[in-house]
Protein backbone atom coordinates (compact mmCIF):
# COMPACT_ATOMS: atom_id res chain seq x y z
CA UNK A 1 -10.56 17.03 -4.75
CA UNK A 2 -12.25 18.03 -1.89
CA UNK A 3 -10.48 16.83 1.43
CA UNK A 4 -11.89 13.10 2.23
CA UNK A 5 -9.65 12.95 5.70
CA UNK A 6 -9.85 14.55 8.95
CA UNK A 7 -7.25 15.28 11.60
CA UNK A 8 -6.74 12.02 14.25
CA UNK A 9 -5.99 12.97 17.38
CA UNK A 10 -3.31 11.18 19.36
CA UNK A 11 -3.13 10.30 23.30
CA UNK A 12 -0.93 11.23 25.52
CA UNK A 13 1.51 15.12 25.17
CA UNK A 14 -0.12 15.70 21.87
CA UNK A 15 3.19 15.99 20.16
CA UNK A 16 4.08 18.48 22.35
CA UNK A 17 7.79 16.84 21.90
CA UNK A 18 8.13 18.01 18.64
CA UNK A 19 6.36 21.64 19.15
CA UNK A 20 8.74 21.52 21.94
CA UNK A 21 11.73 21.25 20.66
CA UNK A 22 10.95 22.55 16.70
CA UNK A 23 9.65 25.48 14.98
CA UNK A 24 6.61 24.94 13.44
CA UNK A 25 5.55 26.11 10.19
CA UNK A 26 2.37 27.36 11.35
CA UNK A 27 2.89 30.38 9.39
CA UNK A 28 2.57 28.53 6.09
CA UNK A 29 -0.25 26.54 7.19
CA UNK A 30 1.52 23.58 8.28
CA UNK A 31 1.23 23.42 12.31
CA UNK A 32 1.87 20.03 12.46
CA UNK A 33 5.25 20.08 10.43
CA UNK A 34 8.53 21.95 11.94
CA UNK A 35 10.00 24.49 10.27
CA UNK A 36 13.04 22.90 9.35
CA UNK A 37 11.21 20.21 7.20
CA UNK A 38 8.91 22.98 5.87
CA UNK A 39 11.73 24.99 4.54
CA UNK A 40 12.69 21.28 2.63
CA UNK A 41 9.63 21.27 0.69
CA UNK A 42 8.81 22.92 -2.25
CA UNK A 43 5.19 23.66 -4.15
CA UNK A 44 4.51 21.88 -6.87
CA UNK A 45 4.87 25.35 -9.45
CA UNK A 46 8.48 25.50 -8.13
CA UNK A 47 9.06 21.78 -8.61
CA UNK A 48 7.79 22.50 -12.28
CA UNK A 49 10.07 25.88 -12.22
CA UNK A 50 13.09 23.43 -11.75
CA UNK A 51 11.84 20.79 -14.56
CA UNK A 52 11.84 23.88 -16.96
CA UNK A 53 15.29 25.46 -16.14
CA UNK A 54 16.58 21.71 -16.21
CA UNK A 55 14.79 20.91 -19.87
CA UNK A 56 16.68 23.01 -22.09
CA UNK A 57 15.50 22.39 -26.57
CA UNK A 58 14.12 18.86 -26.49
CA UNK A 59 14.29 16.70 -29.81
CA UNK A 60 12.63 13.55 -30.11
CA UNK A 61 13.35 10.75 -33.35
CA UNK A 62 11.96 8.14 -34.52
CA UNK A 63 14.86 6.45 -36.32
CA UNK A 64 15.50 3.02 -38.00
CA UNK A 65 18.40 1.60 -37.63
CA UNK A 66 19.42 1.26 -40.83
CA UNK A 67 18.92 5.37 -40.81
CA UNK A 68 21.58 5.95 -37.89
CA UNK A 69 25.48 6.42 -38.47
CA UNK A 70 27.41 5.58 -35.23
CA UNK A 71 30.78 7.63 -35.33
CA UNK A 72 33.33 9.20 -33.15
CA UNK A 73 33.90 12.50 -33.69
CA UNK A 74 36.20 15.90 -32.63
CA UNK A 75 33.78 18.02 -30.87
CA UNK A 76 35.28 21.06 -29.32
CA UNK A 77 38.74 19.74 -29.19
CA UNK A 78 37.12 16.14 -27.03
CA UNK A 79 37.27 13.15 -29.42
CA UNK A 80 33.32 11.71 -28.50
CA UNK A 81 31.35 8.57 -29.82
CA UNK A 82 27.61 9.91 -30.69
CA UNK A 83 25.09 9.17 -33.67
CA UNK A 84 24.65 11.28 -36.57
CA UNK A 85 20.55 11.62 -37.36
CA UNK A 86 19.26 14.20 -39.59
CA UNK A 87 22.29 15.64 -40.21
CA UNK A 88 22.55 15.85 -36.52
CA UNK A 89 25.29 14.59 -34.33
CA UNK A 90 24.51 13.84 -31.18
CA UNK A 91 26.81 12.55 -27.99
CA UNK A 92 24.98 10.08 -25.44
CA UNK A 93 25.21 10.45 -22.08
CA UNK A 94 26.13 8.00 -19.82
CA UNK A 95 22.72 7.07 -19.10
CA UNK A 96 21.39 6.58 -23.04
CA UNK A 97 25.41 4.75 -23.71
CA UNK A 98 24.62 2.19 -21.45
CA UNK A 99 21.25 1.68 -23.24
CA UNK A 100 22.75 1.69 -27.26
CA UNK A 101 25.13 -0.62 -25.61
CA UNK A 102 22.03 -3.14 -23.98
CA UNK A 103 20.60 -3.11 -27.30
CA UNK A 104 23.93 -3.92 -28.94
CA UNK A 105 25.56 -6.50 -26.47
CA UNK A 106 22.12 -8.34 -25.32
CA UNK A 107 22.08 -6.21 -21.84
CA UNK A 108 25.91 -6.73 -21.32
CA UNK A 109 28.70 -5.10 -21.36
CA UNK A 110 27.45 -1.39 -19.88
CA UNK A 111 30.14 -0.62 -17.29
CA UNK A 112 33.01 -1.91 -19.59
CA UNK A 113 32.02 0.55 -22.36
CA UNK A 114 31.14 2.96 -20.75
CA UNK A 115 34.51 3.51 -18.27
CA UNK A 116 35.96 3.75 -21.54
CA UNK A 117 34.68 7.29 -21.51
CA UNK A 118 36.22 8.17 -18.17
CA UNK A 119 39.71 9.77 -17.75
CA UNK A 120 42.20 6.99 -16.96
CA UNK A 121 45.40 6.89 -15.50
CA UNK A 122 48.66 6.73 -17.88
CA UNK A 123 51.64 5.44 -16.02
CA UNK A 124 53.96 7.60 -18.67
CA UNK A 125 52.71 10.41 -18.05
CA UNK A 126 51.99 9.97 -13.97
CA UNK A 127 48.69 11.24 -14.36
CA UNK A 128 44.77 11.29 -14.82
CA UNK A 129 44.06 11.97 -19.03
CA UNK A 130 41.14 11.99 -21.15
CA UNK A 131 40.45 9.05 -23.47
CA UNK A 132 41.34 9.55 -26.57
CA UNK A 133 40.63 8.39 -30.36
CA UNK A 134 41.29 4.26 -29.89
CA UNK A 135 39.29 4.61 -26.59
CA UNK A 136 36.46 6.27 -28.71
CA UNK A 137 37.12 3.56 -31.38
CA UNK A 138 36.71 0.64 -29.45
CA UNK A 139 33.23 1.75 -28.32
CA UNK A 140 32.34 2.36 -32.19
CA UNK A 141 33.84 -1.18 -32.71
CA UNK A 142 31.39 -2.40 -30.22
CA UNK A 143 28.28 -1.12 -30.47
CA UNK A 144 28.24 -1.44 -34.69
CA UNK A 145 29.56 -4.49 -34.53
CA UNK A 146 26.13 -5.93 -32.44
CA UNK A 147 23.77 -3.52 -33.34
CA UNK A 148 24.09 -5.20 -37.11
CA UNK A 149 22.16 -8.08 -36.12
CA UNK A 150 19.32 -5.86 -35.54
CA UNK A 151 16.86 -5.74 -38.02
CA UNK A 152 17.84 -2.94 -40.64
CA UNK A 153 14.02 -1.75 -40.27
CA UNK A 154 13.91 -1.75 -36.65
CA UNK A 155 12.70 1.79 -35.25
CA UNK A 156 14.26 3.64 -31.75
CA UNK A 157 13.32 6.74 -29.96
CA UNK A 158 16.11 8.79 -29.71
CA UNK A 159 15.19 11.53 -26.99
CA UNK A 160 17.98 14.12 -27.61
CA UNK A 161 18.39 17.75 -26.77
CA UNK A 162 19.31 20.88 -29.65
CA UNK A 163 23.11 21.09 -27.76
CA UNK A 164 24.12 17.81 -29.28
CA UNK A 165 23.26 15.54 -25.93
CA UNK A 166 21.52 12.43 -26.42
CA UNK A 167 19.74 11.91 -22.53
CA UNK A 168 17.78 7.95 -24.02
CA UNK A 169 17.87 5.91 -26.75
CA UNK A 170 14.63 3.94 -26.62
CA UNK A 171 12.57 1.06 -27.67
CA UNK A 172 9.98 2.24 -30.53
CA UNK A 173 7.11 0.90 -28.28
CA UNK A 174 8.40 3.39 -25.50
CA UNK A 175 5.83 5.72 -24.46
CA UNK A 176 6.28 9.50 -22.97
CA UNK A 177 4.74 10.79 -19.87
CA UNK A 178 5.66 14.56 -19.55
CA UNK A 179 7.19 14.83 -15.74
CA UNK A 180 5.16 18.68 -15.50
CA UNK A 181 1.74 17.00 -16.83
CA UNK A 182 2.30 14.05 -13.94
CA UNK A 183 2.89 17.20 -10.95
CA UNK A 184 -0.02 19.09 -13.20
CA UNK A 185 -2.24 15.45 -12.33
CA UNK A 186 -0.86 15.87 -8.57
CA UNK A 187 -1.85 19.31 -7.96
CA UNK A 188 -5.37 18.56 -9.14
CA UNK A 189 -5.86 16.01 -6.76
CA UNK A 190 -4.05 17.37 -3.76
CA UNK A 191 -3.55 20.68 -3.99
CA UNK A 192 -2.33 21.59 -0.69
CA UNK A 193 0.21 19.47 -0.83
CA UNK A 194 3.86 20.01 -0.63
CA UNK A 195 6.77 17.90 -2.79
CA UNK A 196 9.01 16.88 0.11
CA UNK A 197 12.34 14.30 -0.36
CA UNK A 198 12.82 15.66 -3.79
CA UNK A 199 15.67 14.05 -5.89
CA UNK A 200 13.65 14.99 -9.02
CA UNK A 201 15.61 16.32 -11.94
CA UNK A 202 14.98 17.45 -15.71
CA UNK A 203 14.42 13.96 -17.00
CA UNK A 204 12.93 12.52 -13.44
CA UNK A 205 10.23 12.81 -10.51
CA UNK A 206 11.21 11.15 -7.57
CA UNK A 207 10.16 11.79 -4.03
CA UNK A 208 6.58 12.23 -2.21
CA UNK A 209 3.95 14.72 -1.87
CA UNK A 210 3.36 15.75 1.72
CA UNK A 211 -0.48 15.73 2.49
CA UNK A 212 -0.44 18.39 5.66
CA UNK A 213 -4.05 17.62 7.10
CA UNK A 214 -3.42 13.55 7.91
CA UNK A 215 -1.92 14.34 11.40
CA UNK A 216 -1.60 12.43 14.28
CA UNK A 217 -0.49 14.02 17.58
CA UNK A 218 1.91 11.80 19.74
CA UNK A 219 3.83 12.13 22.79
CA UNK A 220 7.46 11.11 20.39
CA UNK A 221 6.17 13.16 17.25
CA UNK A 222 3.45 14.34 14.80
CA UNK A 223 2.87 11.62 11.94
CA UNK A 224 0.97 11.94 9.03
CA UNK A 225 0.61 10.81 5.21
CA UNK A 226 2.42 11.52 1.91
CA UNK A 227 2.55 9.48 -1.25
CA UNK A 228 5.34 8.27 -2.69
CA UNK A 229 5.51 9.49 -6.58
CA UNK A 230 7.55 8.27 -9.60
CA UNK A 231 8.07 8.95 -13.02
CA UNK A 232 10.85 9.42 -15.82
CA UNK A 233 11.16 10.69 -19.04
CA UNK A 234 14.25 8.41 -20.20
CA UNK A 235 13.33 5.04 -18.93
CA UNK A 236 14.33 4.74 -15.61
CA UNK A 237 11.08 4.14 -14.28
CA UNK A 238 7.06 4.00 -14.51
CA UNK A 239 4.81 5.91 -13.44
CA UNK A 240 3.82 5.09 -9.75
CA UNK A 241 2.48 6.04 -6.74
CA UNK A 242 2.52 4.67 -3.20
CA UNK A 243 0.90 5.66 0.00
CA UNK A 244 3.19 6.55 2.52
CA UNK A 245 3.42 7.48 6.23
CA UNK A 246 6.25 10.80 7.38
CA UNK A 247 7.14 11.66 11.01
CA UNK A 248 7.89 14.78 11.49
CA UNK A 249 10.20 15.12 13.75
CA UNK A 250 12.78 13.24 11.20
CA UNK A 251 11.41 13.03 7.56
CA UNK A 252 11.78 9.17 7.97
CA UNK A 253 8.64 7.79 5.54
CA UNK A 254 7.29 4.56 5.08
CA UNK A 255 5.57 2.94 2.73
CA UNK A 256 2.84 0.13 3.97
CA UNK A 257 1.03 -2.41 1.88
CA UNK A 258 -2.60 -1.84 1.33
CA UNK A 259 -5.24 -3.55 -0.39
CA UNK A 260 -6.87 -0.62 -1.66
CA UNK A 261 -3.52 1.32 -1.46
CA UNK A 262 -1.45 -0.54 -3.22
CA UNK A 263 1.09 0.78 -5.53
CA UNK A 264 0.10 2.44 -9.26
CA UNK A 265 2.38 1.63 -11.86
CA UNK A 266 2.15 1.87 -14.84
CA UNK A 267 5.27 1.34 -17.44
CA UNK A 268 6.11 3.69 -20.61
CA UNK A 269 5.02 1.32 -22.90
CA UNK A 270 2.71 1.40 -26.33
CA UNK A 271 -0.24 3.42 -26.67
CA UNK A 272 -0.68 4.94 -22.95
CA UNK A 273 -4.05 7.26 -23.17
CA UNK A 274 -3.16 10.48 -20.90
CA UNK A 275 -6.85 11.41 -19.90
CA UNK A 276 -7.03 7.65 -19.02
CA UNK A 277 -4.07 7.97 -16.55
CA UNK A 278 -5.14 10.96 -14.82
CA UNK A 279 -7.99 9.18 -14.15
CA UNK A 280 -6.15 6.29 -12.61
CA UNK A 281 -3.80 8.69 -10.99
CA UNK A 282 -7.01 9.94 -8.95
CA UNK A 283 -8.75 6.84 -8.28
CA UNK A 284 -6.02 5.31 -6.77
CA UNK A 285 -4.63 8.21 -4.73
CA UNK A 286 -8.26 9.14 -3.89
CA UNK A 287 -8.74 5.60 -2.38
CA UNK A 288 -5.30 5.73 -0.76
CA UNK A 289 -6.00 9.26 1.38
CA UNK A 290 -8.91 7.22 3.81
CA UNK A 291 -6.18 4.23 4.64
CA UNK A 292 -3.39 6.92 5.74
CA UNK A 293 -4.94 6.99 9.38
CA UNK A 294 -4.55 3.10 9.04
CA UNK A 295 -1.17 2.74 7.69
CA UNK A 296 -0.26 5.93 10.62
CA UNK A 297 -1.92 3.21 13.34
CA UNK A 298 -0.02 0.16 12.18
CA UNK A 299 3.50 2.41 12.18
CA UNK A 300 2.28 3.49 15.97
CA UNK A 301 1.44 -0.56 16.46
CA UNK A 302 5.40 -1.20 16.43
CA UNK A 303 5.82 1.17 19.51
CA UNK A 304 4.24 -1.26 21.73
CA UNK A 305 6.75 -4.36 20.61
CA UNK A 306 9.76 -4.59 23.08
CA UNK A 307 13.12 -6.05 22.05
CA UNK A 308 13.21 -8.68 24.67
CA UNK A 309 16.44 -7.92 25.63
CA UNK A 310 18.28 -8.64 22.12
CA UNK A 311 20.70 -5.97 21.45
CA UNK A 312 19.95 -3.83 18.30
CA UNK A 313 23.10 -4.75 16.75
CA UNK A 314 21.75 -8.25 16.89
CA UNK A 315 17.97 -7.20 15.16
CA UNK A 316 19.34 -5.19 12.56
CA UNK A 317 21.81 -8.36 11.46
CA UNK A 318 18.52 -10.71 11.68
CA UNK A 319 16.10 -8.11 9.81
CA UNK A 320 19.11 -7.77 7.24
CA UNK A 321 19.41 -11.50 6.68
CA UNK A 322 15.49 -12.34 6.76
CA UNK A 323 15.28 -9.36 3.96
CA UNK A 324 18.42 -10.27 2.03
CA UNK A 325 20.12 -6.93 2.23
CA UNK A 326 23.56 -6.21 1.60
CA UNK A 327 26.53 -5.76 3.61
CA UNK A 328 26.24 -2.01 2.53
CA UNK A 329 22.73 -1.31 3.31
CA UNK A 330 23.16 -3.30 6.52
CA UNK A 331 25.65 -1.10 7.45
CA UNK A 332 24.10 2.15 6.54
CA UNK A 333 20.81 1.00 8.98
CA UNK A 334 23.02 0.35 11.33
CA UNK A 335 24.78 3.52 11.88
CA UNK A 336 21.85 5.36 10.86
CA UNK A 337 20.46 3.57 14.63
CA UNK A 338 23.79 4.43 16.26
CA UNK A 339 23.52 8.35 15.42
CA UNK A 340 19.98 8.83 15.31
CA UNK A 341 18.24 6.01 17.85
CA UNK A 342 20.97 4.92 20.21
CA UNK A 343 20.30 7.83 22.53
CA UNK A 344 17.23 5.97 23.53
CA UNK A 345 17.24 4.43 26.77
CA UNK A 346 17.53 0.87 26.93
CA UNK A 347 14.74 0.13 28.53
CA UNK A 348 12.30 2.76 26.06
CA UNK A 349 13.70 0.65 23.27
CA UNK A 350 11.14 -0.85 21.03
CA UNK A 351 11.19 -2.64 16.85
CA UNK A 352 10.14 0.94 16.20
CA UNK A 353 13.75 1.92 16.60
CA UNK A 354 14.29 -0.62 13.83
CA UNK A 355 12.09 0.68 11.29
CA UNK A 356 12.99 4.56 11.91
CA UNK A 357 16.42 3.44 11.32
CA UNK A 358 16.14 1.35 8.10
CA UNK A 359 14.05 4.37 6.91
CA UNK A 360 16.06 6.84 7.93
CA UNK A 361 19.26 5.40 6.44
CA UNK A 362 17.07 5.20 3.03
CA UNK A 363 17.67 8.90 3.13
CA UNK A 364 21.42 8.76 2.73
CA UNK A 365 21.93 6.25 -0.76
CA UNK A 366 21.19 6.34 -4.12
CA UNK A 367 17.23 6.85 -5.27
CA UNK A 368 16.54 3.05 -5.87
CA UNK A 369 18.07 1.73 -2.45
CA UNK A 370 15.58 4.92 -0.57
CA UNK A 371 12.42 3.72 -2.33
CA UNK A 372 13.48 0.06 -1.15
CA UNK A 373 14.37 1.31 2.52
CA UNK A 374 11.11 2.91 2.82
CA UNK A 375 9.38 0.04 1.17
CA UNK A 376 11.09 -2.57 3.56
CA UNK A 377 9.80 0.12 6.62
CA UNK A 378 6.45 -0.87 5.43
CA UNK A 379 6.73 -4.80 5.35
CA UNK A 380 8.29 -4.31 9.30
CA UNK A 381 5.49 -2.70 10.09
CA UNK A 382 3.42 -5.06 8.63
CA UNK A 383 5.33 -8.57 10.50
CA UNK A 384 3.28 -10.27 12.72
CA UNK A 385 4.10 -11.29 15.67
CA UNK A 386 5.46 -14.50 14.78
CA UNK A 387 7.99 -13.16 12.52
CA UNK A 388 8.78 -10.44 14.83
CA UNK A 389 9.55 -13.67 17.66
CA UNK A 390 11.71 -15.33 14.67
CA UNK A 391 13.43 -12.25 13.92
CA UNK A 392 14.30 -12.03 17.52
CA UNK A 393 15.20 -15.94 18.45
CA UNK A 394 17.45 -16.16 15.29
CA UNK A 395 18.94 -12.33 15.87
CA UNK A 396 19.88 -13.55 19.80
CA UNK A 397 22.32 -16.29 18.68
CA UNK A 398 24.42 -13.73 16.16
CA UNK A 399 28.09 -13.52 17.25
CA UNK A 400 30.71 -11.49 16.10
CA UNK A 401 31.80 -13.53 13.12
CA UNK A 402 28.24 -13.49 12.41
CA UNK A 403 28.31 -9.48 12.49
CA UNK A 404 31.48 -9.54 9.58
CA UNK A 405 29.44 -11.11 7.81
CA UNK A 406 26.25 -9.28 7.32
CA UNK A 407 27.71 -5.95 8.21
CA UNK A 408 31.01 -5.75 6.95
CA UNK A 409 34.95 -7.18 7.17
CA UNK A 410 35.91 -4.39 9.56
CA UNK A 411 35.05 -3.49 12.78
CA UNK A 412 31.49 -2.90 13.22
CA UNK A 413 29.58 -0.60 15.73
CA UNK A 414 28.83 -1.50 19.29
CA UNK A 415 24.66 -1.37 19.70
C-alpha cells in the first residue's frame, strides 16, 4: 500500500522532550521513536522466525467421538490423561483440558479438573508430589462420563503436535487462520511497520504493529499510530484489528472508537474464505491509517482537561467504579500513576495522567486485561465533558472506606 498519511506537526518544543532525554532510532529509520522502544520491536520476518521455532510437527484430526478413546496412561515414567486417535496418544495441555472438559461438563468444571494435574501437597510425606494414577482417574471418570451424552457421530478438531501434545480440541465448525499468513496480510499492507508489545507465541498473535510515519511532535512526547492485531490458532481469539494511538516516550497505546475505524473481527468459525479476509484485512486497516491523526488529536484533547482540584487517588476510584473494574486492576492503575505520573506537579496535572496510567498499567497483566486497559484508554478519551464533570463530582466525595473498597482491604497509596 502506498503511504495514505503524512507527518502532523505539533506546536510548541517539537518533542524536543523526548529527543532530549532518549536516543532515537534514527539510524533504523525511526526518528520519531527512541531507541529503547526501537530495540523492543521486531520485523515482521522475525516475528514469523519465532512462530516457526515455536511450531514444531503440527497434526490436525477430524475425529468423531465415537472414534476417540480417553485413557490415562504411563508416559515416560508420568502417569497422564490424553486421547488415543489413530493409534496416536496424545496428552492435552492445559489449555485444550479445559476445553474436552467444557464440552464434557456444559462449560463447568475447568479449574477443578484441571488442578488435578498440578503437584499437590501430601501432609505424609511434608512435601510438594506429582499426581498420580487416582488423580489421573478421576479426570478419565469425568470427562467420559459427560462426553457420552454427546452424539456418537459428533465430529472435533483435534489440533495436536507429532510429540504427543494436544495444544486444542475444537468444535468441527472451527475454522484455521495460519498466524504467519495473518503477519504475511500485515506486511502487505504496511510494510514499514514494526510488531511492537509482542506477547505472540506459537499458537498466538497478540500485540500491535507500529506505523513509524503517523507522528506528531509535542512539547511532553512524539505520538503516533499502531494497530492493535489479534489472532489464534487454538481458539482463544478472532481475528481482529484495532486502530490504536502509542507515545513514545512510554509505549502506553490506546485504542479509540471510530466509525470508520472500528474494530475487525472476525471469529474461526465455518467456511472463512482466506483471499476474502485479506481483503477485509486491507479495507479496514486502509480506512483506519487517515483517522490516526484524529484519534492522536482526541488523546492530545485530554491534555487541556484539569482535575479541578480532586486528588488522583480520588479519579482513579471514580473512573474504576463508572467502568466496573476490579479491585485488582484498580490497583494496578493506581500504582502504575504513583511510579510513572506522580512526579508531575500538581498544578501540570491533567485526566491525561489518568489515561497514561490505566494504559500503562495494561502493560503489566495478563493479555486480555492489556487489550481491555488500552481499550478503556480509548473510551476516556472519548468522555465528554459531562461525564468527565460526573467522574469528578462523584470521585470528590470518596473517603477512605470508600478507597478499601475499590482498591483493596489494605492500605492503599497516598495520590
Amino acid at each position: 500500500m502506498e503511504s495514505s498519511y503524512s507527518k502532523i506537526q505539533g506546536e510548541g518544543n517539537q518533542g524536543q522532550f523526548v529527543h532530549d532525554g532518549q536516543s532515537m532510532a534514527s539510524s533504523q529509520g525511526f526518528d520519531h521513536v527512541s531507541k529503547l522502544w526501537y530495540d523492543k520491536t521486531m520485523s515482521y520476518d522475525q516475528g514469523m522466525e519465532m512462530l516457526e521455532d515455536d511450531r514444531g510437527h503440527r497434526e490436525d484430526y477430524l475425529v468423531t467421538r465415537s472414534d476417540m478413546n480417553f485413557d490415562v496412561r504411563d508416559i515416560d515414567g508420568k502417569i497422564e490423561f490424553g486421547i488415543e486417535t489413530d493409534d496416536q496418544f496424545y496428552v492435552p495441555n492445559d489449555h485444550a483440558l479445559d476445553q474436552i472438559v467444557k464440552v464434557a461438563c456444559n462449560g463447568k468444571g475447568t479449574a477443578f479438573v484441571r488442578s488435578l494435574r498440578g503437584s499437590v501437597y501430601d501432609r505424609n510425606q511434608s512435601k510438594d508430589v506429582q499426581r498420580d494414577y487416582q488423580d489421573m482417574a478421576t479426570i478419565l471418570s469425568i470427562v467420559r462420563n459427560g462426553i457420552r451424552r454427546q452424539a456418537t457421530d459428533k465430529k472435533y478438531k483435534l489440533r495436536c503436535y507429532d510429540n504427543g501434545s494436544m495444544r486444542a480440541f475444537l468444535s468441527e465448525k472451527y475454522a484455521e487462520v495460519d498466524n504467519r499468513w495473518y503477519l504475511e496480510q500485515l506486511k502487505q499492507i504496511i510494510p514499514a511497520g514494526r510488531l511492537s508489545h509482542w506477547r505472540g507465541d506459537a499458537d498466538t498473535v497478540f500485540g500491535n504493529v507500529l506505523i513509524p510515519d503517523t507522528i506528531r511532535e509535542e512539547d511532553d512526547s512524539d505520538y503516533g499510530g499502531m494497530v492493535s492485531i489479534g489472532n489464534c490458532e487454538i481458539g482463544k481469539r478472532a481475528v481482529s484489528s484495532l486502530p490504536s494511538v502509542f507515545r513514545a516516550i512510554c509505549m502506553n497505546g490506546c485504542i479509540w472508537d471510530q466509525t470508520k475505524g472500528s474494530e475487525i473481527k472476525v471469529r474461526h468459525i465455518g467456511d472463512i474464505d482466506l483471499d476474502q479476509l485479506a481483503l477485509k484485512i486491507r479495507t479496514n486497516i486502509e480506512a483506519q491509517i487517515p483517522l490516526l491523526p484524529v484519534g492522536i488529536e482526541r488523546v492530545l484533547g485530554v491534555r487541556a482537561k484539569g482535575t479541578d482540584g480532586v486528588a488522583m487517588k480520588n479519579l482513579i476510584a471514580g473512573v474504576s467504579k463508572k467502568e466496573g473494574i476490579d479491585k485488582r486492576g484498580s490497583k494496578a492503575i493506581l500504582e502504575a500513576w504513583h511510579m510513572y505520573e506522580k512526579p508531575i506537579a500538581s498544578e501540570d496535572r491533567s485526566l491525561f495522567d489518568i489515561v497514561n496510567s490505566v494504559t500503562r498499567a495494561g502493560q503489566y497483566l495478563d493479555n486480555q486485561s492489556w487489550l481491555n486497559f488500552d481499550k478503556l484508554g480509548g473510551r476516556l478519551v472519548n468522555y465528554t465533558d459531562r461525564q468527565w464533570d460526573s467522574v469528578k463530582a462523584f470521585s470528590a466525595d470518596l473517603e477512605e472506606t470508600d478507597f478499601k473498597k475499590i482498591y483493596s482491604s489494605n492500605s492503599v497509596l497516598s495520590a
